[in-house]
N, C-alpha and C. Protein backbone atom coordinates (compact mmCIF):
# COMPACT_ATOMS: atom_id res chain seq x y z
N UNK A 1 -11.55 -56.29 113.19
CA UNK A 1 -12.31 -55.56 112.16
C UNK A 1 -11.41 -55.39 110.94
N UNK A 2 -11.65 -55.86 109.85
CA UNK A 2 -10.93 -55.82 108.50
C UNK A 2 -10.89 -54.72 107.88
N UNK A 3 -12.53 -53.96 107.60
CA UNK A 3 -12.76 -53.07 106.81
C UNK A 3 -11.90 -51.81 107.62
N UNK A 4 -11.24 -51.27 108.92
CA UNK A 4 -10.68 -50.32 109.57
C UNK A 4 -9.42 -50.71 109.97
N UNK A 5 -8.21 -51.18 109.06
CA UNK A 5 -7.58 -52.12 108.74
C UNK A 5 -6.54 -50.12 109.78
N UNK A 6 -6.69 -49.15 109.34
CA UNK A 6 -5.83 -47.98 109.67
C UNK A 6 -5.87 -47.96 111.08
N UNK A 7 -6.75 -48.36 111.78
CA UNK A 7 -7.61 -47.84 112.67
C UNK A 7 -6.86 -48.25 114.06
N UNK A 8 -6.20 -47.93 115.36
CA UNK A 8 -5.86 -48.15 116.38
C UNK A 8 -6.98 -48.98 117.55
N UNK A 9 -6.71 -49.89 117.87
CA UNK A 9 -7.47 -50.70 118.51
C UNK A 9 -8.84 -49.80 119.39
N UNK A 10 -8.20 -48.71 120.00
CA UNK A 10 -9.07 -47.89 120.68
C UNK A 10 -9.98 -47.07 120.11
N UNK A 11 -9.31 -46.73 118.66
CA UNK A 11 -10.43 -46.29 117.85
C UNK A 11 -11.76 -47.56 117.06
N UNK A 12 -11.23 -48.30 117.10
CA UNK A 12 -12.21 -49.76 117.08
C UNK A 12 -13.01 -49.56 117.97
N UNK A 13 -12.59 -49.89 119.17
CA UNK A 13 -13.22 -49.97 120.62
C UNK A 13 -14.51 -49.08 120.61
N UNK A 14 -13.99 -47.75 119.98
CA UNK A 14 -15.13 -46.42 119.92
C UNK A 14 -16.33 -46.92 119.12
N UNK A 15 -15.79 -46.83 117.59
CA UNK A 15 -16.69 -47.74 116.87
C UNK A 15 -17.61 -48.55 117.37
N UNK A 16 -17.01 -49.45 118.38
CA UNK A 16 -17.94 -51.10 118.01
C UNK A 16 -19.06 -50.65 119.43
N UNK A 17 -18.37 -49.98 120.46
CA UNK A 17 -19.61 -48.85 121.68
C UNK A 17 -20.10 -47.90 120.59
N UNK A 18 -20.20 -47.40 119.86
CA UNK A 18 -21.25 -46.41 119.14
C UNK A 18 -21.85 -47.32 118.66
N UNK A 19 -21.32 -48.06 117.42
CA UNK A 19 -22.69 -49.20 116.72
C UNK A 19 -23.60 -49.54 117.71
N UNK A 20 -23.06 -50.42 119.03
CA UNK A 20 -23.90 -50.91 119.83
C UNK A 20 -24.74 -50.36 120.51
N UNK A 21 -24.66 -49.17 120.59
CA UNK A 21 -25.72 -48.06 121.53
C UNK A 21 -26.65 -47.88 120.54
N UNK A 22 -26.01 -47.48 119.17
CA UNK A 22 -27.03 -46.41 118.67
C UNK A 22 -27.77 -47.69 117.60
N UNK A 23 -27.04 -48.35 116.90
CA UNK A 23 -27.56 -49.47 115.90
C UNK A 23 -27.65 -50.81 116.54
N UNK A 24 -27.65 -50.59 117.24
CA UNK A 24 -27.79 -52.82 118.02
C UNK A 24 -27.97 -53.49 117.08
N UNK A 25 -27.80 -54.39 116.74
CA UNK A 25 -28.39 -55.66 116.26
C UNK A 25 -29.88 -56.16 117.43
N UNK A 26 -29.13 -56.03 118.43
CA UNK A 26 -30.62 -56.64 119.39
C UNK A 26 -31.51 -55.44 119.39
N UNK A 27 -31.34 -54.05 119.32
CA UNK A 27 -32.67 -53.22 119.08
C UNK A 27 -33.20 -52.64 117.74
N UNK A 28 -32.28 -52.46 116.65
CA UNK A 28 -32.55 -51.75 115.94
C UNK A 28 -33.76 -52.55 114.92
N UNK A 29 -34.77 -51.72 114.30
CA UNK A 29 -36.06 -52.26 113.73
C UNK A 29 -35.54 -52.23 112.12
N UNK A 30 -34.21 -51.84 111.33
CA UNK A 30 -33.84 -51.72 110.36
C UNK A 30 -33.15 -50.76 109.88
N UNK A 31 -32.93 -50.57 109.11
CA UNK A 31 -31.83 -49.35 108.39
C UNK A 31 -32.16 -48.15 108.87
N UNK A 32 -31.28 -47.03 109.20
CA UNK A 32 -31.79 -45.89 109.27
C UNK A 32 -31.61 -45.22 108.37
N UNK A 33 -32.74 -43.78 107.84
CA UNK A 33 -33.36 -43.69 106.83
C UNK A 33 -32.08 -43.03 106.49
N UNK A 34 -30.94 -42.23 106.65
CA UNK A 34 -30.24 -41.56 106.15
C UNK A 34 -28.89 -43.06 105.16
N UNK A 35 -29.41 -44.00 105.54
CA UNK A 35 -28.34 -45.17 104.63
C UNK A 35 -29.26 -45.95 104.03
N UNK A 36 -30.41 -45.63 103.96
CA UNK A 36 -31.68 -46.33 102.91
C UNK A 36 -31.78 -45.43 101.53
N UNK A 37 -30.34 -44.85 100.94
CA UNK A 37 -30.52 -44.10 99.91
C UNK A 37 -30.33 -44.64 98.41
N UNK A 38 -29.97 -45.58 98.65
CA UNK A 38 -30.24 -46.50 97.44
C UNK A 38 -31.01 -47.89 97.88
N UNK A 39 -31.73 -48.36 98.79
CA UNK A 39 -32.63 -49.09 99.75
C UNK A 39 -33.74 -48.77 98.47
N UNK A 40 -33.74 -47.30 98.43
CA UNK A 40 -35.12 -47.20 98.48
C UNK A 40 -35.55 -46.88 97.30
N UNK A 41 -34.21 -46.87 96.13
CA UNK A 41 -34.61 -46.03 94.90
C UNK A 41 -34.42 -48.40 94.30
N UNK A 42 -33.62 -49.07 94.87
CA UNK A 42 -33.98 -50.43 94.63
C UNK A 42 -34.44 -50.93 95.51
N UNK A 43 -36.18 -51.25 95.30
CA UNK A 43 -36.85 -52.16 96.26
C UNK A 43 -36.43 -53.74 95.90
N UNK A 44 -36.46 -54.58 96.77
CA UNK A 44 -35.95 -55.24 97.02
C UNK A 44 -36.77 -56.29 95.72
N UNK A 45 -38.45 -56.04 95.38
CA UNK A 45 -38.97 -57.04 94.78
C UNK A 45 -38.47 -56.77 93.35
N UNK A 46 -38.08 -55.71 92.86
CA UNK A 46 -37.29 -55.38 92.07
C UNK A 46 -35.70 -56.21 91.29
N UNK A 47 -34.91 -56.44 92.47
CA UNK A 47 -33.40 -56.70 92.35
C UNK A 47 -33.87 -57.52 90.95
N UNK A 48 -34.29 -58.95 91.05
CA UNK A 48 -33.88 -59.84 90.19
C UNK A 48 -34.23 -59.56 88.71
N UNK A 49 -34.94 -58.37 88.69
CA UNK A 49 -35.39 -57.73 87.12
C UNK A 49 -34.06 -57.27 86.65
N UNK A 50 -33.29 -56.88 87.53
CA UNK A 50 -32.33 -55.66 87.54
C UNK A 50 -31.53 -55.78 86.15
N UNK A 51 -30.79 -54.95 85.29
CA UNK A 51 -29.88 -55.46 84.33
C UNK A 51 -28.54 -55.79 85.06
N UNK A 52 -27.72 -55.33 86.53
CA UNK A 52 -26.92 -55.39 87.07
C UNK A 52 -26.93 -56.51 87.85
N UNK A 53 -28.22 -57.04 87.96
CA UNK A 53 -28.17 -58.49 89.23
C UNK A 53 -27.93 -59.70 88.01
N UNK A 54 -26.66 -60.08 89.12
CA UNK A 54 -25.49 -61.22 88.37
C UNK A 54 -25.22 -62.17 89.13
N UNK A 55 -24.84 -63.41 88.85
CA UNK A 55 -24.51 -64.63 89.32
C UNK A 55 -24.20 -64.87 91.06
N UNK A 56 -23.01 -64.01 91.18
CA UNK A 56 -22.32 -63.78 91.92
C UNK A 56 -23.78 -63.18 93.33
N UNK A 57 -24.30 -62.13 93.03
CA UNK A 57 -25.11 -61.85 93.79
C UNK A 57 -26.56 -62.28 94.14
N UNK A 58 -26.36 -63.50 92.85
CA UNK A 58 -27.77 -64.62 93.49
C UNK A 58 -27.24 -65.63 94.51
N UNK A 59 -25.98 -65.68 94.11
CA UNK A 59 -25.46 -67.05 94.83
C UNK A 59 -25.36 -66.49 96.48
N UNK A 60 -25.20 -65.22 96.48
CA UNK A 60 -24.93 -64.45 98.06
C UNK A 60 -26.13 -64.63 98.83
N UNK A 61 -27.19 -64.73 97.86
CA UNK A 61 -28.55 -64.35 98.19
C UNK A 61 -29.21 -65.74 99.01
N UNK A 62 -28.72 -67.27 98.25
CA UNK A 62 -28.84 -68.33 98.53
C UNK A 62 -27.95 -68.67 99.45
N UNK A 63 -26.74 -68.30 99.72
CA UNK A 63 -26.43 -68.44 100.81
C UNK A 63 -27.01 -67.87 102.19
N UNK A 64 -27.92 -66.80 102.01
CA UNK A 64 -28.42 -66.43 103.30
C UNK A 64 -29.55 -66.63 103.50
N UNK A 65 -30.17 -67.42 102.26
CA UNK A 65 -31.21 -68.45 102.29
C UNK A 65 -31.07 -69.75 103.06
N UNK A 66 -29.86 -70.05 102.99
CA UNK A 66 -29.20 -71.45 103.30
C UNK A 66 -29.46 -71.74 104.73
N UNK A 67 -28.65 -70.58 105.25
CA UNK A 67 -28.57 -70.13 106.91
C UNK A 67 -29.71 -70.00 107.65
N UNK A 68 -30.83 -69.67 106.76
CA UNK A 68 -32.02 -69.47 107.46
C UNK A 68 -32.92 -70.43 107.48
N UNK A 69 -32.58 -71.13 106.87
CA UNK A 69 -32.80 -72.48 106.24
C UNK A 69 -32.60 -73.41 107.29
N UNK A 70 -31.85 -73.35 107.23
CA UNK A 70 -30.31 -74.57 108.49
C UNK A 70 -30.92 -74.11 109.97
N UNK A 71 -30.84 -72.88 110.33
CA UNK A 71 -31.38 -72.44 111.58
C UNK A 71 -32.87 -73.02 111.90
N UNK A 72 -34.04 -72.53 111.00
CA UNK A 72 -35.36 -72.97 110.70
C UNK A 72 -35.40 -74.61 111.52
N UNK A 73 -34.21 -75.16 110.22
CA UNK A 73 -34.28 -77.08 111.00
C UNK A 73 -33.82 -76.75 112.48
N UNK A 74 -32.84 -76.57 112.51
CA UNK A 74 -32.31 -76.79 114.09
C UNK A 74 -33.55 -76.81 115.37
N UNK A 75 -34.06 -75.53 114.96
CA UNK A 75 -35.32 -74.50 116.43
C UNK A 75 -36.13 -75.70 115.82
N UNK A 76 -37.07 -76.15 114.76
CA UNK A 76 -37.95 -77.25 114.76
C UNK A 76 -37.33 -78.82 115.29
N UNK A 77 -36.13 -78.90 115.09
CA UNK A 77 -36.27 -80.55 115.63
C UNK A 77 -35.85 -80.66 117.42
N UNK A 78 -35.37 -79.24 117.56
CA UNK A 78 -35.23 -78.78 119.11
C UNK A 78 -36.93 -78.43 119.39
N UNK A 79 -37.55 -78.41 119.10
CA UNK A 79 -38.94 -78.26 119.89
C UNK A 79 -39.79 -79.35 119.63
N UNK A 80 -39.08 -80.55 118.59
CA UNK A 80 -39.69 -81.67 118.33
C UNK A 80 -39.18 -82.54 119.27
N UNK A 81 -38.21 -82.32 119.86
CA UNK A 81 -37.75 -83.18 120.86
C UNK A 81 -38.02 -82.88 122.24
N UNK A 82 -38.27 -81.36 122.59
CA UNK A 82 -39.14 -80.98 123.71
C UNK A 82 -41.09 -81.41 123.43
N UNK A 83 -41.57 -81.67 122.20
CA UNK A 83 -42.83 -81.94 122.54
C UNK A 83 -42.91 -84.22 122.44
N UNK A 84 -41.42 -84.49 122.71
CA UNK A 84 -41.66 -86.05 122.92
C UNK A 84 -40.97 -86.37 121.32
N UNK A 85 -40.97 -85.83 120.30
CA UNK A 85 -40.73 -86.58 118.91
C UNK A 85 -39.38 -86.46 118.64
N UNK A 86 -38.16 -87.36 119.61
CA UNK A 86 -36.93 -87.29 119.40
C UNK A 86 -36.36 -87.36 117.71
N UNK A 87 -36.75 -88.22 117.58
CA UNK A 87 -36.09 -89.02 116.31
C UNK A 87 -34.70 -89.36 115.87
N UNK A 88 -33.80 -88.47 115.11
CA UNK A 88 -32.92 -88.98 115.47
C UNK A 88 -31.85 -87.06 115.70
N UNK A 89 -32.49 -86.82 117.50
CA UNK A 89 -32.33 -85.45 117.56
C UNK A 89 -31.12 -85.07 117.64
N UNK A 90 -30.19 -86.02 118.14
CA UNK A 90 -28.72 -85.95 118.79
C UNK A 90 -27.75 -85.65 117.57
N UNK A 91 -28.16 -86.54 116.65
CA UNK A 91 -27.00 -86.75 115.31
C UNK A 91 -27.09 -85.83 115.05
N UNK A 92 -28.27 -85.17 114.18
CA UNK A 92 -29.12 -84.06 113.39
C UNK A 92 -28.70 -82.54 114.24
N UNK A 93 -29.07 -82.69 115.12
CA UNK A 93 -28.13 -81.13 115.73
C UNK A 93 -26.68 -81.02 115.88
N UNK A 94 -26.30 -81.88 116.19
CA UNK A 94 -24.91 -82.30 115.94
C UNK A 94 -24.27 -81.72 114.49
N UNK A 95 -24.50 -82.42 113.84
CA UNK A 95 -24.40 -82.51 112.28
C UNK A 95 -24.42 -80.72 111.58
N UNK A 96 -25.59 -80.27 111.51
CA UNK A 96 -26.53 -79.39 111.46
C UNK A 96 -25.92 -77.75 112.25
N UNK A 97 -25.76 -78.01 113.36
CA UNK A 97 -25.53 -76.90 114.04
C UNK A 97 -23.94 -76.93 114.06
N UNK A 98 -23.35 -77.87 113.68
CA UNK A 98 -21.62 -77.50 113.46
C UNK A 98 -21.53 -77.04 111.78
N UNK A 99 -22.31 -77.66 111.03
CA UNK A 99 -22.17 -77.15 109.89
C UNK A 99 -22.69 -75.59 109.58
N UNK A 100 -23.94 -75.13 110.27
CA UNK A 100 -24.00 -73.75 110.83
C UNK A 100 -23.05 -72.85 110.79
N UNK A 101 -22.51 -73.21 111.71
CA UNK A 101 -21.49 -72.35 112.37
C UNK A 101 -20.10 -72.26 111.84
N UNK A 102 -20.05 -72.98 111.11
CA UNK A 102 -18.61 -73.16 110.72
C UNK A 102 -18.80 -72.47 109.16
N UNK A 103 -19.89 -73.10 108.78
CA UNK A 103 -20.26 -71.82 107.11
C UNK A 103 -20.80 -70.38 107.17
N UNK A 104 -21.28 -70.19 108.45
CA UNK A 104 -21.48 -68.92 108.77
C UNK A 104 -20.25 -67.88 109.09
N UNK A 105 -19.61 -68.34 109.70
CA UNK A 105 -17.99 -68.18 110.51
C UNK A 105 -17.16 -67.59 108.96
N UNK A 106 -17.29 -68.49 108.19
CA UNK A 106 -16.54 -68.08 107.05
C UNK A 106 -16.97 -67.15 105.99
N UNK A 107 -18.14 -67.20 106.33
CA UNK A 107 -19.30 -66.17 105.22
C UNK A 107 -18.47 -64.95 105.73
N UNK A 108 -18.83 -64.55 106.97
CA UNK A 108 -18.44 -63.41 107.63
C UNK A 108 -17.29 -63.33 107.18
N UNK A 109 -16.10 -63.58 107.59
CA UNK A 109 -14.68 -63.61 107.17
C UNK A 109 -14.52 -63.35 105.59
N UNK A 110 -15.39 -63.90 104.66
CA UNK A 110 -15.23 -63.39 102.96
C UNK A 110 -15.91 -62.27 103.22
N UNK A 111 -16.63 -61.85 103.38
CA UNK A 111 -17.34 -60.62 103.76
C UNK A 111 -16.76 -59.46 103.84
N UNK A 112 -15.64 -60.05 105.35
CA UNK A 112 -15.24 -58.33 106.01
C UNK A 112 -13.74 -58.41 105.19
N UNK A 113 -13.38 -59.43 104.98
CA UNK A 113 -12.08 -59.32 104.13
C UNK A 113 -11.91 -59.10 102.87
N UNK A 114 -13.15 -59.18 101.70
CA UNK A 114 -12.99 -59.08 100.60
C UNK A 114 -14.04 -58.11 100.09
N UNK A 115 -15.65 -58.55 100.28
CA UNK A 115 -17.00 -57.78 99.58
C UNK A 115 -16.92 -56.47 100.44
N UNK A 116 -17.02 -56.31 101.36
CA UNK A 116 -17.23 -54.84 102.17
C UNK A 116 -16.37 -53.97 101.64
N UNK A 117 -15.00 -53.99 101.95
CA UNK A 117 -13.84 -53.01 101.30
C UNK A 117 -14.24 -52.51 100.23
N UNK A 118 -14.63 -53.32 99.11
CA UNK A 118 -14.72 -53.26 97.39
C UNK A 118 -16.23 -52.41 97.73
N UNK A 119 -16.90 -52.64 98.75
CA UNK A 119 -18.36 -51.80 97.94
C UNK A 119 -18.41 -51.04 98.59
N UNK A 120 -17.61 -50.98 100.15
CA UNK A 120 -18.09 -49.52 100.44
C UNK A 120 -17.23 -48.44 99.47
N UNK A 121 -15.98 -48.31 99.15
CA UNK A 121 -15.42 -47.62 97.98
C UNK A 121 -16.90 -47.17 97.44
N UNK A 122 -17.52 -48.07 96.60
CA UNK A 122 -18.36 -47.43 95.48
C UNK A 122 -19.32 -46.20 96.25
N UNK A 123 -19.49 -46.03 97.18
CA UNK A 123 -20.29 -45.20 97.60
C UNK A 123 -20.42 -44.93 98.74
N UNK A 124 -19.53 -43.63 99.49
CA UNK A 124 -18.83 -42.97 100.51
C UNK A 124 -20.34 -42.43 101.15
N UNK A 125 -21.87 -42.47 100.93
CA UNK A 125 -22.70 -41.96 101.57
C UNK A 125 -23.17 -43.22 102.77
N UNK A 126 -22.74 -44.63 102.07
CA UNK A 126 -23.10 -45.80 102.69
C UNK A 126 -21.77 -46.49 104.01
N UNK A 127 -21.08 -45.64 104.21
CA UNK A 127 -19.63 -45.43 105.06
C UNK A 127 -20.37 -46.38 106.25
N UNK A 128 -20.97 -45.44 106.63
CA UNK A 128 -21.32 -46.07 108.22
C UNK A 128 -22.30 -47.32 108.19
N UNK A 129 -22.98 -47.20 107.06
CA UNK A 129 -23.56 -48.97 107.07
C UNK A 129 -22.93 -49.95 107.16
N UNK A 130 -21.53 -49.86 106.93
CA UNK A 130 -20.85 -50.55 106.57
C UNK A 130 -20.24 -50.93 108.11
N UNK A 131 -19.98 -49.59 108.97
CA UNK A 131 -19.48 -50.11 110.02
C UNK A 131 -20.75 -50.79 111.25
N UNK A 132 -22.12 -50.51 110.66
CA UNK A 132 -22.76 -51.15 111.39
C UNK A 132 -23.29 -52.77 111.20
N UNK A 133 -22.29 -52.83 109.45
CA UNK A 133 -22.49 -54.67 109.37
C UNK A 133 -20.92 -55.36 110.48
N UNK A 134 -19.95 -54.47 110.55
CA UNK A 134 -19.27 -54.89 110.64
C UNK A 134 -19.40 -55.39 112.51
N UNK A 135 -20.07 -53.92 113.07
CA UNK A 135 -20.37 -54.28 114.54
C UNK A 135 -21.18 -55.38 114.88
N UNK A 136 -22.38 -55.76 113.74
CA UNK A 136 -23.18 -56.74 113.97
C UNK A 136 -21.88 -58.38 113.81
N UNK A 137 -21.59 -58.38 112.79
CA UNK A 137 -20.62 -60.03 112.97
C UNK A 137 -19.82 -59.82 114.30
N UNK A 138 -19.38 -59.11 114.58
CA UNK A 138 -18.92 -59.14 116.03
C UNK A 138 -19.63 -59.47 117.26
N UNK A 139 -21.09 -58.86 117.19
CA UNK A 139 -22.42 -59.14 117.71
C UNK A 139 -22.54 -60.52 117.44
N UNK A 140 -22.73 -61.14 116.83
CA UNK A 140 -23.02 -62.04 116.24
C UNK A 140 -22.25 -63.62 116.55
N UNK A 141 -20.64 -62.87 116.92
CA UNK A 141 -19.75 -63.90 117.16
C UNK A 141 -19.86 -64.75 118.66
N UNK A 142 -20.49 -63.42 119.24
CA UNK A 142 -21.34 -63.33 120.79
C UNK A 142 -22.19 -64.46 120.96
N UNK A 143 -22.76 -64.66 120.00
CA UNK A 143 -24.23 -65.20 119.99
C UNK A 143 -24.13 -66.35 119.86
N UNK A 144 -23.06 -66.81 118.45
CA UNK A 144 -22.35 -67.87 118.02
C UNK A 144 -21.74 -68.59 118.84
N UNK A 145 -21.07 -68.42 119.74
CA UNK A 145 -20.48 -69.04 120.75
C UNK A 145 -21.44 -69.30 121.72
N UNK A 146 -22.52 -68.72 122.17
CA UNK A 146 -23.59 -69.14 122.65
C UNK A 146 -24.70 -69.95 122.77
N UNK A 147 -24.59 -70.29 121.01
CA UNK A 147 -25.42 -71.16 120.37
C UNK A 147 -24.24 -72.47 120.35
N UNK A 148 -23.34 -72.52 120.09
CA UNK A 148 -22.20 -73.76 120.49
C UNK A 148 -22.39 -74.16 121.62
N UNK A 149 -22.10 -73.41 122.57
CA UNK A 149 -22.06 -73.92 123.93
C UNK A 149 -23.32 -74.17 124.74
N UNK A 150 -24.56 -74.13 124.12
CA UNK A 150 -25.60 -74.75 124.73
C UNK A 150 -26.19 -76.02 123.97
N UNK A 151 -25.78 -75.53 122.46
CA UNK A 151 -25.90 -77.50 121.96
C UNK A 151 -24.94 -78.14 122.65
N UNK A 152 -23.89 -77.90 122.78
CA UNK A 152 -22.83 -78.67 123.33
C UNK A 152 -23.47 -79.47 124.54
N UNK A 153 -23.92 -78.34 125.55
CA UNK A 153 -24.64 -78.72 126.57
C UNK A 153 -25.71 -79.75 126.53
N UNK A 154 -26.63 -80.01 125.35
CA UNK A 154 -27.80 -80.90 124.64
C UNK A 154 -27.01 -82.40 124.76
N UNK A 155 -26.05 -82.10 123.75
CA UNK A 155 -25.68 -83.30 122.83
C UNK A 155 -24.55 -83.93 124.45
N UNK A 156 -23.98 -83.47 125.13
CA UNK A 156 -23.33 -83.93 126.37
C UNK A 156 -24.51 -84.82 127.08
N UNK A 157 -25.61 -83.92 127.23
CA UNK A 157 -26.55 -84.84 128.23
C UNK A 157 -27.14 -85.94 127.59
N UNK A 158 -27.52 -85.74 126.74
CA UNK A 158 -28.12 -86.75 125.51
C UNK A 158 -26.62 -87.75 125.64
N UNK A 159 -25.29 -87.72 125.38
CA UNK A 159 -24.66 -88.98 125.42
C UNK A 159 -24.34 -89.37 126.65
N UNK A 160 -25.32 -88.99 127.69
CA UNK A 160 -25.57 -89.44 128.59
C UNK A 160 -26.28 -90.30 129.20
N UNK A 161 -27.18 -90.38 128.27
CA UNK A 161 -28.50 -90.88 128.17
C UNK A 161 -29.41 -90.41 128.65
N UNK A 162 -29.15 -89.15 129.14
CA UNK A 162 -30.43 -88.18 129.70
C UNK A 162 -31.49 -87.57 128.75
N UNK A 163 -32.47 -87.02 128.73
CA UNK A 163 -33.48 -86.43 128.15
C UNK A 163 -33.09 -85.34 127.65
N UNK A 164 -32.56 -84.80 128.78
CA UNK A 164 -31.76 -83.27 128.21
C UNK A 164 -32.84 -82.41 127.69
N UNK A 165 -33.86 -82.49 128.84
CA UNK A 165 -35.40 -81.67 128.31
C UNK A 165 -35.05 -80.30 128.78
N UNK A 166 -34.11 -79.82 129.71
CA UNK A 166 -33.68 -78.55 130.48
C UNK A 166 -33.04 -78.23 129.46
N UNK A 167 -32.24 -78.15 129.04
CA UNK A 167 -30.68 -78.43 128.23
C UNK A 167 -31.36 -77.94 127.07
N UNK A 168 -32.26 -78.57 126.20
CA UNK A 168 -32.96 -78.13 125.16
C UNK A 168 -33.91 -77.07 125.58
N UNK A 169 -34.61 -77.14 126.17
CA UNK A 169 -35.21 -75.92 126.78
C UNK A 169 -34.34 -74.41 126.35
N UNK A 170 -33.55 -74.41 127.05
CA UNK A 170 -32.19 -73.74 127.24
C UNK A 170 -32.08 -73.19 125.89
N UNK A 171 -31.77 -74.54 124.87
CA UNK A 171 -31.03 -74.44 123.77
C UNK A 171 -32.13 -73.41 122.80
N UNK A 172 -33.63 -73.83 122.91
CA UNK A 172 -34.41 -73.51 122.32
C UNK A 172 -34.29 -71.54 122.38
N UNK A 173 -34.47 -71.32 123.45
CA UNK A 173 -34.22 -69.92 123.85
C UNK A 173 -33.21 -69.05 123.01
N UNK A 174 -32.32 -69.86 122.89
CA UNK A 174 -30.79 -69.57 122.37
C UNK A 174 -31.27 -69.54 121.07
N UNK A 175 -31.50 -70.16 120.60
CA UNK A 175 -31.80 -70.58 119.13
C UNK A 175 -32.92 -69.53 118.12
N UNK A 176 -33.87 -69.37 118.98
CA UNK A 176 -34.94 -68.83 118.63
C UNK A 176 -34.20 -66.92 118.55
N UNK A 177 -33.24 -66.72 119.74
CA UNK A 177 -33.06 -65.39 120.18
C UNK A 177 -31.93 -65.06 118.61
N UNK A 178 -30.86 -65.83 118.23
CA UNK A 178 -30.38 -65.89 117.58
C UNK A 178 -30.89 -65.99 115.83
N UNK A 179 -32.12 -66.64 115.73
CA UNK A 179 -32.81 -66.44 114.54
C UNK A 179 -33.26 -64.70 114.59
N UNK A 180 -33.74 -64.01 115.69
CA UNK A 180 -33.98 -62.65 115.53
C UNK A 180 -33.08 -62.54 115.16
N UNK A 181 -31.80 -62.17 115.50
CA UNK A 181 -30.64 -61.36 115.49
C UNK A 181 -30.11 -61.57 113.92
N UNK A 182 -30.45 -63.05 113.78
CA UNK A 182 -29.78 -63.73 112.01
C UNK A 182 -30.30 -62.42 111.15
N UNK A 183 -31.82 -62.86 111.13
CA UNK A 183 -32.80 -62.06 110.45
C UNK A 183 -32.35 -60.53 109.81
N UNK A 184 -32.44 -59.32 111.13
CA UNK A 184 -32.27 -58.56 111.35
C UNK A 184 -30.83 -58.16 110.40
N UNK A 185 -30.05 -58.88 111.01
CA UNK A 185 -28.72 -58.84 110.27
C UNK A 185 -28.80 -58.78 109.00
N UNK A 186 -29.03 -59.86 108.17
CA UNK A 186 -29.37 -60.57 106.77
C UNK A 186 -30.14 -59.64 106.42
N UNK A 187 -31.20 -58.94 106.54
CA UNK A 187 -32.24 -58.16 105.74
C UNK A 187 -31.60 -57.02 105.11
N UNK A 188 -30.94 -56.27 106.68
CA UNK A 188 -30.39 -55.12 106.15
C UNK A 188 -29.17 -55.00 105.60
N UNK A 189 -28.45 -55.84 105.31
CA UNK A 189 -27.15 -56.07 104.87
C UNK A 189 -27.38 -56.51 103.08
N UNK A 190 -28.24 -57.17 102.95
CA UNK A 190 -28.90 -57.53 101.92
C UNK A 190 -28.86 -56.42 100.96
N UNK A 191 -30.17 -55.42 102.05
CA UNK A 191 -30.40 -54.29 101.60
C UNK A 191 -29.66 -52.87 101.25
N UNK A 192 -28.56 -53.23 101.78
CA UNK A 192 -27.15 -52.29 101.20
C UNK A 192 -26.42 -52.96 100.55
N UNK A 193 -26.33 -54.33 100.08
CA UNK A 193 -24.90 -54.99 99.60
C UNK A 193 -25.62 -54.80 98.02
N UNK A 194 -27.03 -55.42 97.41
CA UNK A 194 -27.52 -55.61 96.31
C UNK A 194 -28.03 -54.33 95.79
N UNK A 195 -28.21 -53.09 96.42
CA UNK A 195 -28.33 -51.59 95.75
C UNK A 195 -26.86 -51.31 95.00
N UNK A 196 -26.29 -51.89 95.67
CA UNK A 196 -24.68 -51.11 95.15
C UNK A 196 -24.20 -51.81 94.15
N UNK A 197 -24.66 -53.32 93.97
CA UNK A 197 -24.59 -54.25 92.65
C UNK A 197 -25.30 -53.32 91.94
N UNK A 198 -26.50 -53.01 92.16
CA UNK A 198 -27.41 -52.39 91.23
C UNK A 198 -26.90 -51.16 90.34
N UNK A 199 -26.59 -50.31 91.20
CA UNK A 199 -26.05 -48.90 91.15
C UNK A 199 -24.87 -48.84 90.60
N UNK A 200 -24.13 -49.69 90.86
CA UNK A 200 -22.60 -49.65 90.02
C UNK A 200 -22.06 -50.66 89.71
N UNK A 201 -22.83 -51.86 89.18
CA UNK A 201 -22.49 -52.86 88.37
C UNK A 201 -21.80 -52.81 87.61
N UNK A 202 -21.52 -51.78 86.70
CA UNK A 202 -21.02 -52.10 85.27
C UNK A 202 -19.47 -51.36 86.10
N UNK A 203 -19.20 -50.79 87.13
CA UNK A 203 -17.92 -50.16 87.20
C UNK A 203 -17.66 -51.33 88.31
N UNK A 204 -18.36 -51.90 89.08
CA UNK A 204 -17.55 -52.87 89.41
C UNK A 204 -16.40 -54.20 88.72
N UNK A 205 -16.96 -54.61 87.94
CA UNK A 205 -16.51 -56.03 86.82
C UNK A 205 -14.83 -55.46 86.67
């Protein structure tokens, strides 16, 4: 964890069991209302009017467009190859799901090492949102390795020359469970990172 850089491993430990009980990534339905305090004074259809929304925070925006994007292909050509329409399924997930993971991997890492620090500063009421983005990429890293190791499992049987209709099966599950979790993540993180552009733009620069 970057952003608790003071923090003794065991006090981490505490942290990352509270996020997970009380904020899951796998249960929670969205922000809770006591860190929706600038959520709610910038609605979201709003941002791009904003005088504070800047380059920097469209390009953040397209990147988590990207991801959802990239995921979207993966779960469709994995269920195109479970309903018979291989095409060319092996390369394409291959390709696709390492490039995933490896731009996601690093998103996170600019994230907890550079953007989080700088914005939670701007606003000490949004403290704990912050530690519940941070529990989710950890969550997340869970998942990530999960989603590796069952394409892995695909693309092994497939250069096997097998069907790898189980295997994808499998993968599909994985894939689909992990688009919740993307989602979830991305919305509300969104929804605290671009209020605080909003709110204190001009003292950030």
């Amino acid at each position: 964890m970057c952003i608790r850089r003071g923090l003794s491993e065991a006090a981490l430990g505490r942290i990352l069991t509270f996020m997970s009980e009380t904020f899951s990534i796998e249960t929670r339905k969205g922000l809770p209302e006591h860190l929706r305090v600038l959520a709610d004074l910038y609605p979201r259809a709003e941002w791009r009017r904003h005088m504070n929304f800047n380059d920097l925070t469209a390009f953040w925006l397209e990147r988590h467009l990207m991801f959802r994007q990239v995921l979207d292909k993966v779960i469709g050509d994995t269920q195109a190859h479970l309903d018979g329409n291989s095409g060319r399924y092996g390369p394409e997930l291959s390709r696709y799901t390492g490039f995933f993971l490896d731009q996601l991997h690093g998103h996170h890492q600019i994230e907890d090492q550079h953007y989080f620090p700088q914005f939670m500063a701007m606003d000490k009421r949004l403290e704990q949102a912050f530690d519940i983005l941070d529990a989710d990429h950890h969550a997340l890293d869970h998942h990530l390795q999960q989603l590796a190791d069952h394409t892995n499992h695909v693309l092994s049987a497939l250069q096997q020359g097998q069907k790898a209709r189980d295997e994808a099966g499998r993968l599909l599950a994985v894939q689909e469970g992990f688009k919740t979790f993307l989602d979830r993540h991305l919305m509300d993180e969104e929804e605290i990172i671009v209020p605080i552009v909003l709110e204190y733009g001009a003292e950030m620069s």
